[in-house]
PDB file of N, CA and C in Angstrom:
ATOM      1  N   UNK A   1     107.892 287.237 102.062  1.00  0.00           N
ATOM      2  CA  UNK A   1     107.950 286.138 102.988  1.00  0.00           C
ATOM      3  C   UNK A   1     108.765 286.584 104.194  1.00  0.00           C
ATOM      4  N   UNK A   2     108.601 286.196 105.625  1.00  0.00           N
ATOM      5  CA  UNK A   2     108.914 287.097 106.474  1.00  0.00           C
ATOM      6  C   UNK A   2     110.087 285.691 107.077  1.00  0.00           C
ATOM      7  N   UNK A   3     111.084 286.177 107.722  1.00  0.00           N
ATOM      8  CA  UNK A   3     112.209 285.588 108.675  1.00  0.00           C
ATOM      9  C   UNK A   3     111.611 285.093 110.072  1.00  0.00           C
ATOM     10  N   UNK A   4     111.938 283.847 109.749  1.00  0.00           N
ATOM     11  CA  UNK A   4     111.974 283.750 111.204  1.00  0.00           C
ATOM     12  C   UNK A   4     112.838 283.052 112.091  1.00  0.00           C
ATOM     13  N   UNK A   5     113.166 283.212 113.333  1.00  0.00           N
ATOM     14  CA  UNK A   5     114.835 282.881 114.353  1.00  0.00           C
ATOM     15  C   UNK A   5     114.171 281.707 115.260  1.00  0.00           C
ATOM     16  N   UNK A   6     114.804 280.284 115.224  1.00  0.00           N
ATOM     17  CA  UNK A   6     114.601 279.665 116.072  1.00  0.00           C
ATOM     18  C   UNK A   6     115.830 279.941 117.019  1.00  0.00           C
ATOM     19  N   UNK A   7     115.527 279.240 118.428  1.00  0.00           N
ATOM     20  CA  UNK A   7     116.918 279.080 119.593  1.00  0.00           C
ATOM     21  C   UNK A   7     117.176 277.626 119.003  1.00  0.00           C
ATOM     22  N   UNK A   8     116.493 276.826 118.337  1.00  0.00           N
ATOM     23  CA  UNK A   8     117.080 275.373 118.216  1.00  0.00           C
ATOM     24  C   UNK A   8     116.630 274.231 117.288  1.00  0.00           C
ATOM     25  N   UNK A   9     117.048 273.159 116.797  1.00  0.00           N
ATOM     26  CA  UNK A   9     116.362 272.868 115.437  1.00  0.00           C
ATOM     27  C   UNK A   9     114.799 272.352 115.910  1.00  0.00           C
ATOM     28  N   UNK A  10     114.974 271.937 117.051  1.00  0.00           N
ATOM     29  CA  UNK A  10     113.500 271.102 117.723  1.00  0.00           C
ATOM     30  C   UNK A  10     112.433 271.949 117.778  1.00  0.00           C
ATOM     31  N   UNK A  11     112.817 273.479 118.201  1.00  0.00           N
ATOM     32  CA  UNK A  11     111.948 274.632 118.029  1.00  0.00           C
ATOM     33  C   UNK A  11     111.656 274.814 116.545  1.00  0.00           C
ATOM     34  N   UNK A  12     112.562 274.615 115.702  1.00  0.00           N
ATOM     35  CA  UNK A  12     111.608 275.026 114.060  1.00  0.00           C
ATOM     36  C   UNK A  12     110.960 273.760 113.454  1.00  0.00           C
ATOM     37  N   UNK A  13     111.226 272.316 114.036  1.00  0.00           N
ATOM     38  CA  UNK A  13     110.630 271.660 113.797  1.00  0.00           C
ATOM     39  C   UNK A  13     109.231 271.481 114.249  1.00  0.00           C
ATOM     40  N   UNK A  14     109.119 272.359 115.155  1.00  0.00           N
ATOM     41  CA  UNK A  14     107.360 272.212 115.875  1.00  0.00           C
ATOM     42  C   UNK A  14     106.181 273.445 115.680  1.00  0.00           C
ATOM     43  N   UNK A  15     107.130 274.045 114.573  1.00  0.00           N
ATOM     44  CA  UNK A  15     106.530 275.449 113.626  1.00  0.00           C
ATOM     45  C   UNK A  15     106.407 274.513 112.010  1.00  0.00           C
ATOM     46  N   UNK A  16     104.921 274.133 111.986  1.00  0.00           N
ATOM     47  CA  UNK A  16     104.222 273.583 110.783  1.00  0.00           C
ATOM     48  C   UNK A  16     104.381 274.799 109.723  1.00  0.00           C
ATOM     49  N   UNK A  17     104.724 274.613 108.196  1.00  0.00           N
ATOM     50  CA  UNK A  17     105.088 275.407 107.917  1.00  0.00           C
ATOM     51  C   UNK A  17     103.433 274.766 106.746  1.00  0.00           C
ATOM     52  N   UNK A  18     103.344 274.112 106.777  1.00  0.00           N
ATOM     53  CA  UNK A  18     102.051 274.195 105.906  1.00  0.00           C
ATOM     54  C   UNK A  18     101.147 273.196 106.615  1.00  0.00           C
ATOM     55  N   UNK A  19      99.545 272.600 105.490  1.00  0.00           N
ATOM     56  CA  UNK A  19      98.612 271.944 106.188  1.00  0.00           C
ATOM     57  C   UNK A  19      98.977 270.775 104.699  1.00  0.00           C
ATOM     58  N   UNK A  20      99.426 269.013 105.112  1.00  0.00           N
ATOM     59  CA  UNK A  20      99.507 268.528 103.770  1.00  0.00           C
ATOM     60  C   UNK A  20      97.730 268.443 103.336  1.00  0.00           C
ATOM     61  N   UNK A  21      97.631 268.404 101.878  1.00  0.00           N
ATOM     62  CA  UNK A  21      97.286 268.283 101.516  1.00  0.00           C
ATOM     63  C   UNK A  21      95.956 268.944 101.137  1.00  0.00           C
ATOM     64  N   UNK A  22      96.545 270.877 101.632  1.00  0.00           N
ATOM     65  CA  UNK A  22      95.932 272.193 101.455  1.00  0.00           C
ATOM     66  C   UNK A  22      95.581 272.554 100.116  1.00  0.00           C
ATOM     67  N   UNK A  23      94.534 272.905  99.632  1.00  0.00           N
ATOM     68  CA  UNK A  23      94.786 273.777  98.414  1.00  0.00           C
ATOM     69  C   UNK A  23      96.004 274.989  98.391  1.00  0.00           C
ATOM     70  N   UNK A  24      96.440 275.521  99.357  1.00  0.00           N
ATOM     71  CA  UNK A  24      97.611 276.376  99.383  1.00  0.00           C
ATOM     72  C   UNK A  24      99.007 275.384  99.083  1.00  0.00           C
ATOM     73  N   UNK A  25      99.067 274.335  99.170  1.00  0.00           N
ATOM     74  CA  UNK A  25      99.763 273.624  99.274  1.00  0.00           C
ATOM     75  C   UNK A  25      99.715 273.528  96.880  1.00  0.00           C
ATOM     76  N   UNK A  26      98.876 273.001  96.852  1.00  0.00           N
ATOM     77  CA  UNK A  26      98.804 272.934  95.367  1.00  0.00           C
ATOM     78  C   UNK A  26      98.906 274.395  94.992  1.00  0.00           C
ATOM     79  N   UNK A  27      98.513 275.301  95.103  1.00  0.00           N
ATOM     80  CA  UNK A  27      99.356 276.784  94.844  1.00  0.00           C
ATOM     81  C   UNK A  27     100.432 276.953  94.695  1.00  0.00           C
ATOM     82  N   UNK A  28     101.126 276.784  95.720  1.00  0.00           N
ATOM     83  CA  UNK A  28     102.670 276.672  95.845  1.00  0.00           C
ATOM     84  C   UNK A  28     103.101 275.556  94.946  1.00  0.00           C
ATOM     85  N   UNK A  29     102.806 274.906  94.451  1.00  0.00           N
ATOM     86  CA  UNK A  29     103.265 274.201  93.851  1.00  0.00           C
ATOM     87  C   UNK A  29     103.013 274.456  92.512  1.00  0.00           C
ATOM     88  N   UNK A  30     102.058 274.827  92.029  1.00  0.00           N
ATOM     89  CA  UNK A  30     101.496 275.217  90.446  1.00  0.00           C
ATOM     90  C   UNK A  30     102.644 276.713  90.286  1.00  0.00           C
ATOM     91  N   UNK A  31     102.843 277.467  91.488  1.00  0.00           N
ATOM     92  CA  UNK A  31     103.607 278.744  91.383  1.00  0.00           C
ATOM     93  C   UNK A  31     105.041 277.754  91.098  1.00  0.00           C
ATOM     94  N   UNK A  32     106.204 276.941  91.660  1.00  0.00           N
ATOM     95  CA  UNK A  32     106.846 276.584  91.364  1.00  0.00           C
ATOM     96  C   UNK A  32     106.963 276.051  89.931  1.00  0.00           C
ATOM     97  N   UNK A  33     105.962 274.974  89.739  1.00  0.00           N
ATOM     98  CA  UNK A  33     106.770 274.272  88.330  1.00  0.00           C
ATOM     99  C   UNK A  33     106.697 275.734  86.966  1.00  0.00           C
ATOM    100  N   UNK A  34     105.841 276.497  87.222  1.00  0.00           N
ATOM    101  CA  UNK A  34     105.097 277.466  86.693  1.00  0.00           C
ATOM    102  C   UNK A  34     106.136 278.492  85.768  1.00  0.00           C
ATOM    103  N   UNK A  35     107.325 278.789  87.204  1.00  0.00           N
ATOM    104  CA  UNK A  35     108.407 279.458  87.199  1.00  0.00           C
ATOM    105  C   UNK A  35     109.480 278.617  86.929  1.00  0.00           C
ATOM    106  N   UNK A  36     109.719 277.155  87.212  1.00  0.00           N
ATOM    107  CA  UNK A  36     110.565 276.662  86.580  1.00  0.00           C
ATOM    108  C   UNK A  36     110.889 276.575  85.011  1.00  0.00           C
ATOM    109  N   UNK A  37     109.167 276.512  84.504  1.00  0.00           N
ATOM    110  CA  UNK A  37     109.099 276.088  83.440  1.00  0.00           C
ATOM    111  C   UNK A  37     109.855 277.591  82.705  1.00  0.00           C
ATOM    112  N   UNK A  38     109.605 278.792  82.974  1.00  0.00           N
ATOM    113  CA  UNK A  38     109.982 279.806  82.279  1.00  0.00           C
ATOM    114  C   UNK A  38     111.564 279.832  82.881  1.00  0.00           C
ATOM    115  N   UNK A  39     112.142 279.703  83.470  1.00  0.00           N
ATOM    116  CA  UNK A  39     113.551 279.935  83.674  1.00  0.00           C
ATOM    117  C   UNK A  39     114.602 278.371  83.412  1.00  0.00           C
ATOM    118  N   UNK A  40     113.700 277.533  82.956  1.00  0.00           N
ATOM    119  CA  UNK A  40     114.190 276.157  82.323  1.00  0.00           C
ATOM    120  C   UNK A  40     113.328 275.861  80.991  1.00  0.00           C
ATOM    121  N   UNK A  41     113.342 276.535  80.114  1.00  0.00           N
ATOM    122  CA  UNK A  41     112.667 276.201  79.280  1.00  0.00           C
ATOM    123  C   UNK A  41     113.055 274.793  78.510  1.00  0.00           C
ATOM    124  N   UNK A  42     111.961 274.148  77.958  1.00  0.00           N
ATOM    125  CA  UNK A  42     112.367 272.757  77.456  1.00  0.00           C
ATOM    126  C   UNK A  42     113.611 272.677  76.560  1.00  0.00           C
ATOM    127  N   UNK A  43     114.615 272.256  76.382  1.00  0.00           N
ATOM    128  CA  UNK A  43     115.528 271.844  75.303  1.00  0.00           C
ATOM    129  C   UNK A  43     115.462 271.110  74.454  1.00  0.00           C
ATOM    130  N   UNK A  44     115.112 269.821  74.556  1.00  0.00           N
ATOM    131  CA  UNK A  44     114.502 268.884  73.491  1.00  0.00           C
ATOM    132  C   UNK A  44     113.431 268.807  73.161  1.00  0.00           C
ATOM    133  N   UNK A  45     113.038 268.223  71.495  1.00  0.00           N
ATOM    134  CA  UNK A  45     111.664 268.370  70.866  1.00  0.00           C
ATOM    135  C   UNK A  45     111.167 267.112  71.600  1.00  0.00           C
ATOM    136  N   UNK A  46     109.927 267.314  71.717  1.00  0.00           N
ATOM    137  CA  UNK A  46     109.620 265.802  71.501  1.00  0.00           C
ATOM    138  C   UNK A  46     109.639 264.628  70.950  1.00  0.00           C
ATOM    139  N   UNK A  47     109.791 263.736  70.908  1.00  0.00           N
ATOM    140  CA  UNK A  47     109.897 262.263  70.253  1.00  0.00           C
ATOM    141  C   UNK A  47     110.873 261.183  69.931  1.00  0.00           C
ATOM    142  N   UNK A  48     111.074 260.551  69.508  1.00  0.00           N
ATOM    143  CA  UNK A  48     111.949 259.569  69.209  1.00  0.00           C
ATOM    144  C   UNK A  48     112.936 259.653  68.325  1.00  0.00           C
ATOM    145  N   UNK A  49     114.469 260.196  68.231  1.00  0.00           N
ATOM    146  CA  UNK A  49     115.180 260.391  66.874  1.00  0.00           C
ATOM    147  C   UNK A  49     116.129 259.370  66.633  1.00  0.00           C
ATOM    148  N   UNK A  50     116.743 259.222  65.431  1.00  0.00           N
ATOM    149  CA  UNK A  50     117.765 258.215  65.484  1.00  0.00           C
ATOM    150  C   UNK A  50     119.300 259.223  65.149  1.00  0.00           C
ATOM    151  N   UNK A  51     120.124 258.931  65.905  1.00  0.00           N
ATOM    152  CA  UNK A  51     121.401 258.788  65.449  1.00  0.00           C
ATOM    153  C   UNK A  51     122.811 258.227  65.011  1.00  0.00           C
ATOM    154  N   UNK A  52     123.815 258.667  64.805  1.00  0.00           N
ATOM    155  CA  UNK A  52     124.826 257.872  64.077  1.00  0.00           C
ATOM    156  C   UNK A  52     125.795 257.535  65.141  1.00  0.00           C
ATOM    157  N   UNK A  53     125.724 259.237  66.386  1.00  0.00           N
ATOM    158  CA  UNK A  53     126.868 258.642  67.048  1.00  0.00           C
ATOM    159  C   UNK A  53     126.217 259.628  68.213  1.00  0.00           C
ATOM    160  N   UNK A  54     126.809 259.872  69.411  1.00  0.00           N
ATOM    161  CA  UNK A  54     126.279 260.706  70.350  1.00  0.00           C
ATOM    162  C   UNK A  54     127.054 262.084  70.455  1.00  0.00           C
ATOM    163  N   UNK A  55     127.912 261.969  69.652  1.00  0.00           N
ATOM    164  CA  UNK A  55     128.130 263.357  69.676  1.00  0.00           C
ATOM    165  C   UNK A  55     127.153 264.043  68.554  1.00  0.00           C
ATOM    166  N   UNK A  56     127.005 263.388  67.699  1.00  0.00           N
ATOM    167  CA  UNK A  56     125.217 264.297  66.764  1.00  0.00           C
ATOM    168  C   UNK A  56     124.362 264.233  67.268  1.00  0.00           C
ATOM    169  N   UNK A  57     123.896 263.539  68.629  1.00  0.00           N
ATOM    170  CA  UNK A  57     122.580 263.694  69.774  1.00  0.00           C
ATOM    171  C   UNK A  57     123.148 264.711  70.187  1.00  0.00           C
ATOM    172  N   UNK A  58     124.051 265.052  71.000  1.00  0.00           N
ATOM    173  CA  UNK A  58     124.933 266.487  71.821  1.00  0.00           C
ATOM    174  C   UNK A  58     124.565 267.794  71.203  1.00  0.00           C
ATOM    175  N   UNK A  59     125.003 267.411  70.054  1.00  0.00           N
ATOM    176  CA  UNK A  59     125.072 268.574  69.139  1.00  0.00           C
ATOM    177  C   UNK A  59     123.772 269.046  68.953  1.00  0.00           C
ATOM    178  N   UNK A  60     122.836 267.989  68.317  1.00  0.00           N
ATOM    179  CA  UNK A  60     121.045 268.289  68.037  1.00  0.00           C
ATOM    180  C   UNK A  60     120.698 268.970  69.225  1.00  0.00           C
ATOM    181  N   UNK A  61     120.961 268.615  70.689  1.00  0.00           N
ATOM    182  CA  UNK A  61     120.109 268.863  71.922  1.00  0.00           C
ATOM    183  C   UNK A  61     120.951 270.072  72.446  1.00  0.00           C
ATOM    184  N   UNK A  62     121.938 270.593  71.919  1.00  0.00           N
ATOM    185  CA  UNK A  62     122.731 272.009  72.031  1.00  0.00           C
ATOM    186  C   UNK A  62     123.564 271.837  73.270  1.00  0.00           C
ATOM    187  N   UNK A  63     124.016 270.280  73.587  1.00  0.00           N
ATOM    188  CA  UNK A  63     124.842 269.839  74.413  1.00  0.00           C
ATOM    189  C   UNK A  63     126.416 269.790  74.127  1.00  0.00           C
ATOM    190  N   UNK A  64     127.132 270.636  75.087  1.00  0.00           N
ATOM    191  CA  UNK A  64     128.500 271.137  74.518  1.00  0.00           C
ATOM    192  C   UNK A  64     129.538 270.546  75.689  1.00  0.00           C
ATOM    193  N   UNK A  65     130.541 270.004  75.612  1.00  0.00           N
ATOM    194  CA  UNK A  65     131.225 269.643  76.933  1.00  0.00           C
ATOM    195  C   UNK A  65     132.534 270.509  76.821  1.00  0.00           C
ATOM    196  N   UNK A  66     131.838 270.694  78.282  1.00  0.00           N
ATOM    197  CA  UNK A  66     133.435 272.281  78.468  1.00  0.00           C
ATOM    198  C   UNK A  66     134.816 271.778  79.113  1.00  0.00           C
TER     199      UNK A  66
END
């Protein structure tokens, strides 16, 4: 992805940086959640559980307070 220098914010505001509602636009976006998903992988299972107190929800969901 290449740099680029405005002289002022009004100048980078009148540099369209995409077209809405591009198929490049859904690219970029399928590439984002894509990569989120692998560098945030899910933590919780799915569904509904019951507990006793919230520190055994913490604990189940590998939630630790530092």
């Amino acid at each position: 992805m290449s740099v680029e220098k405005f002289r002022s914010a009004d100048e980078a505001r009148l540099t369209q940086r995409s077209i809405p509602g591009s198929p490049e636009n859904l690219r970029r976006l399928h590439f984002v959640l894509e990569f989120w998903s692998r560098v945030h992988p899910r933590v919780a299972r799915p569904g509904v559980f019951k507990y006793r107190s919230i520190a055994e929800a913490n604990q189940d969901i590998g939630f630790s307070r530092r």
